[in-house]
Protein backbone atom coordinates (compact mmCIF):
# COMPACT_ATOMS: atom_id res chain seq x y z
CA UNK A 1 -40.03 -38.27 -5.70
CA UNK A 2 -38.02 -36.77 -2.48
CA UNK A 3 -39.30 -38.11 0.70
CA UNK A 4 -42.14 -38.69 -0.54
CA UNK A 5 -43.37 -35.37 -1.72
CA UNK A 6 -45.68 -35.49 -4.88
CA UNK A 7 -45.58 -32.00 -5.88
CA UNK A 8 -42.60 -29.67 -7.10
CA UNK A 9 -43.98 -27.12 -4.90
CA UNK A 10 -43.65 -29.37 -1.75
CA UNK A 11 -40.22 -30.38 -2.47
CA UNK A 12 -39.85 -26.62 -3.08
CA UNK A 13 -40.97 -26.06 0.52
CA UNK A 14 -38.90 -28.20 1.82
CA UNK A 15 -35.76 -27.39 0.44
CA UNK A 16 -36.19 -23.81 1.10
CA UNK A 17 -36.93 -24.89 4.83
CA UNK A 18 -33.94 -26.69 4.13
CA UNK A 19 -31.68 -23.96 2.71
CA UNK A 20 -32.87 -21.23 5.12
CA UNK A 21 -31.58 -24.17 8.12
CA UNK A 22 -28.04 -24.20 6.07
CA UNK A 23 -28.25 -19.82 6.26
CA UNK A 24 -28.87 -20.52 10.40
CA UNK A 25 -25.92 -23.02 10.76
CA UNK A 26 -23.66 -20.70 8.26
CA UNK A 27 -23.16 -24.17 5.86
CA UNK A 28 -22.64 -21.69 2.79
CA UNK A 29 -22.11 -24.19 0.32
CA UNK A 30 -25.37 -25.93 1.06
CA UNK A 31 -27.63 -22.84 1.16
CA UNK A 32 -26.14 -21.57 -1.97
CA UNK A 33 -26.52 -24.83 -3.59
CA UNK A 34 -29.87 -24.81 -2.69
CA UNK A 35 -31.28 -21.30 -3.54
CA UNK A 36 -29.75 -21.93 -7.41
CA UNK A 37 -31.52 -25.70 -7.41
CA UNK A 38 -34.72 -23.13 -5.93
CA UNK A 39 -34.01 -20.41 -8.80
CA UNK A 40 -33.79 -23.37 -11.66
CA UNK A 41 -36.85 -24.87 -10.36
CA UNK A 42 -38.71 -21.36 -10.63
CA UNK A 43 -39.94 -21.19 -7.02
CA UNK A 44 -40.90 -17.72 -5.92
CA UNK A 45 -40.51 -18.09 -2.49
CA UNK A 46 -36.78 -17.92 -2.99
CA UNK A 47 -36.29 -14.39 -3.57
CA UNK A 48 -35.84 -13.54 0.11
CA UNK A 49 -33.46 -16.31 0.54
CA UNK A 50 -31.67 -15.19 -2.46
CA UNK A 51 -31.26 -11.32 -0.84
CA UNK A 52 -30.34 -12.69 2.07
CA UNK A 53 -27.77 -14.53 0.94
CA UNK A 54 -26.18 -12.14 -1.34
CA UNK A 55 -26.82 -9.61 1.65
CA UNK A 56 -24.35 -11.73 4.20
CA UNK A 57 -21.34 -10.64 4.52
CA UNK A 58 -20.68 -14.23 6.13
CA UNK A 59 -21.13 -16.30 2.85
CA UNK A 60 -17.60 -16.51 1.73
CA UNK A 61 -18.74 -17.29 -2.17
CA UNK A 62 -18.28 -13.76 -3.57
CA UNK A 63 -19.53 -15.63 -6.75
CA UNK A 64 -22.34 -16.66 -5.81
CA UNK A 65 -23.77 -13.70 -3.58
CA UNK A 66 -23.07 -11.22 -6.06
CA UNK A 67 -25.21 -14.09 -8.67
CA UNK A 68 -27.96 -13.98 -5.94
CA UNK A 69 -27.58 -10.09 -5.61
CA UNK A 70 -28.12 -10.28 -9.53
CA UNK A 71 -31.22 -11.85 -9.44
CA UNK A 72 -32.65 -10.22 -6.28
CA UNK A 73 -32.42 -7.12 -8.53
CA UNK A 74 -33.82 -8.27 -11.13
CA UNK A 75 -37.02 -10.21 -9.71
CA UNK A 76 -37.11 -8.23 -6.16
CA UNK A 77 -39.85 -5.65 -6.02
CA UNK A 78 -37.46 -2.85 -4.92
CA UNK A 79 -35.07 -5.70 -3.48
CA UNK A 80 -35.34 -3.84 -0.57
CA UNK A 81 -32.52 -6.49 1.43
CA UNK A 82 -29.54 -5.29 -0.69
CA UNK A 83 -27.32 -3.44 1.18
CA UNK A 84 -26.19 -0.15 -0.90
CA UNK A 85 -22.53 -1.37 -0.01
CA UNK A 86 -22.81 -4.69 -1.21
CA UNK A 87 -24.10 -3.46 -4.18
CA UNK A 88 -20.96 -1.10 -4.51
CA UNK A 89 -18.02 -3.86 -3.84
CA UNK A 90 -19.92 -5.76 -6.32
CA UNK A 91 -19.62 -3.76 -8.96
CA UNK A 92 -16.06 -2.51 -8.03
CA UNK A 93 -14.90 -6.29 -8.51
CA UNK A 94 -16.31 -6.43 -11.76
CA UNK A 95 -14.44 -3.79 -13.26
């Protein structure tokens, strides 16, 4: 139990509230950290955090944006936040 919360989709709520803080202050590591713990946990409310974050060209973990950009495109409705260049670069450092 965190804080107190009873329900996974409390704590859910509150570490997205959390995570979209860490996006505001630019604390990478934390947001990113959080918005995989929010994938694992299945939470759906994390698919705009999770195109925003592969979106920012701030977040200095190519890694992880272009693992966020990955599942933005896969569960995103038309992911509709991915920048066409982002998109580009991240297939160019693939190959």
């Amino acid at each position: 139990m965190m804080l107190g919360l009873k329900s996974a989709s409390q704590k859910q709520e509150v570490t997205l509230l959390v995570a979209q803080k860490a996006v505001q202050s630019k604390d990478w590591m934390t947001a990113n950290r959080l918005c995989v713990e929010l994938i694992r946990s299945g939470a759906k409310a994390v698919l705009k955090l999770s195109s925003e974050l592969a979106a920012n060209e701030s977040n200095p973990d190519l890694n992880a944006r272009i693992t966020f950009l990955s599942y933005a495109l896969i569960h995103c409705p038309g992911a509709p936040a991915i920048p066409r260049g982002l998109w580009r670069r991240s297939v160019i450092w693939f190959f």
